[in-house]
Protein backbone atom coordinates (compact mmCIF):
# COMPACT_ATOMS: atom_id res chain seq x y z
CA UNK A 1 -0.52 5.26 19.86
CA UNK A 2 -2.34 2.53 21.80
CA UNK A 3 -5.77 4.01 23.44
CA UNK A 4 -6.59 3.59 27.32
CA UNK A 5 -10.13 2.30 25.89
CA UNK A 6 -10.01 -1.44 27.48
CA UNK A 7 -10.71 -3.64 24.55
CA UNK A 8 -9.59 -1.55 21.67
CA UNK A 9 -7.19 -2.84 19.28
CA UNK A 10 -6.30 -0.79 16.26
CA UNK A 11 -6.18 -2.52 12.76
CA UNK A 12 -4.58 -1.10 9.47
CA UNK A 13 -5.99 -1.10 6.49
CA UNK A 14 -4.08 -0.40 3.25
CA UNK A 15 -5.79 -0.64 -0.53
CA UNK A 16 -5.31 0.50 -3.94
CA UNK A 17 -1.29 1.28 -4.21
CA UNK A 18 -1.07 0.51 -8.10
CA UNK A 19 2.69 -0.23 -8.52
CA UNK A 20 3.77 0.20 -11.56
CA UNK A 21 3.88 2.68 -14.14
CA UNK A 22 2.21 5.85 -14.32
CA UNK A 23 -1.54 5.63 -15.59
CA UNK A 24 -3.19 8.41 -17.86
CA UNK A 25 -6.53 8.89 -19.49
CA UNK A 26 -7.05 11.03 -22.23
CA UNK A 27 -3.93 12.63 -21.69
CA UNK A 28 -3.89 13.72 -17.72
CA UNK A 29 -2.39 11.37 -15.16
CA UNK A 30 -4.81 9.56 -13.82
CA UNK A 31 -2.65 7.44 -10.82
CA UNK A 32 0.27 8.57 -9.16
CA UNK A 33 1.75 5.35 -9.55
CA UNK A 34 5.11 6.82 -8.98
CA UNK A 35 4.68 7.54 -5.31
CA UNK A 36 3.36 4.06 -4.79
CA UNK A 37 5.96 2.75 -3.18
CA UNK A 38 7.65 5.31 -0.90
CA UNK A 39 4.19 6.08 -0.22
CA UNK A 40 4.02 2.06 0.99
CA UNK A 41 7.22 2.37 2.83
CA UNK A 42 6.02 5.71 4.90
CA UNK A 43 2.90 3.44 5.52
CA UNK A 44 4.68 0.41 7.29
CA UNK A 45 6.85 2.57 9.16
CA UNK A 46 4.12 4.37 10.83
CA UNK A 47 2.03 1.47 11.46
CA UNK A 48 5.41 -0.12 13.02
CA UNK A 49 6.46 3.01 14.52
CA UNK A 50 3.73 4.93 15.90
CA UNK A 51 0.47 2.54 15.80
CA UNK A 52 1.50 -1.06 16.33
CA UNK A 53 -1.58 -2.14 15.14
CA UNK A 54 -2.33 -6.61 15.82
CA UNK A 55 -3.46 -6.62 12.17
CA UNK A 56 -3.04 -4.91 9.13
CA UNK A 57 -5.63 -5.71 5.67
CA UNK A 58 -4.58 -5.64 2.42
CA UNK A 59 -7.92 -4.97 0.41
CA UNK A 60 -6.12 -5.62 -2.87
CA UNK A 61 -5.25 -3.26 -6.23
CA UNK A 62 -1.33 -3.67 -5.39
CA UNK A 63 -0.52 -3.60 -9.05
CA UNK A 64 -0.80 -1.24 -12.16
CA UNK A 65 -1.53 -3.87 -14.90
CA UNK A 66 1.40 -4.33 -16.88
CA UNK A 67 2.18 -7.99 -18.24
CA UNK A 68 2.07 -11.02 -15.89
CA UNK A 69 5.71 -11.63 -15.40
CA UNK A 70 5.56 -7.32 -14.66
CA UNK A 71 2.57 -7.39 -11.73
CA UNK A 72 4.14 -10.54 -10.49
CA UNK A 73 7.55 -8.63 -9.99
CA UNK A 74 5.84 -5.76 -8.55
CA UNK A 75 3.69 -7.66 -5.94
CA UNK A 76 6.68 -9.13 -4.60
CA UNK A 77 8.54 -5.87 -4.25
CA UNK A 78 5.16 -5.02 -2.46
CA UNK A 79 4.91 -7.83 0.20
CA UNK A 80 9.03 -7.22 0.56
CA UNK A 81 7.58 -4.11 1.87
């Protein structure tokens, strides 16, 4: 997926995937927490398969506040990603 524009160098950006369990509010499901991390996984294999980019941001929100021990377990499944 690289472009033929001289100079351009694609970047990925990934934010809010909210590991953990699913979130509701006032009774309706407010996250889909349960996709989170196949939805992670299909992420890095495109950006690895298809656009290569040089860099890739993580602007934060990885976890669905559980406990500490809890969002500490599920960041590192995350960067494992």
């Amino acid at each position: 997926m690289r472009s033929p524009t001289p100079g351009w160098r694609p970047l990925g950006v990934v934010t809010d995937v909210h590991l953990g369990p699913e979130a509701h509010f006032r009774g309706k499901l407010r996250k889909l927490t349960s996709l989170a991390e196949p939805l992670a996984r299909e992420f890095v294999a495109r950006m690895r398969d298809e656009v290569r980019p040089d860099l890739i941001v993580n602007l934060g929100d990885v976890v669905q506040d559980e406990s500490l021990e809890t969002d500490r377990e599920n960041y590192r499944r995350f960067v494992e990603i």
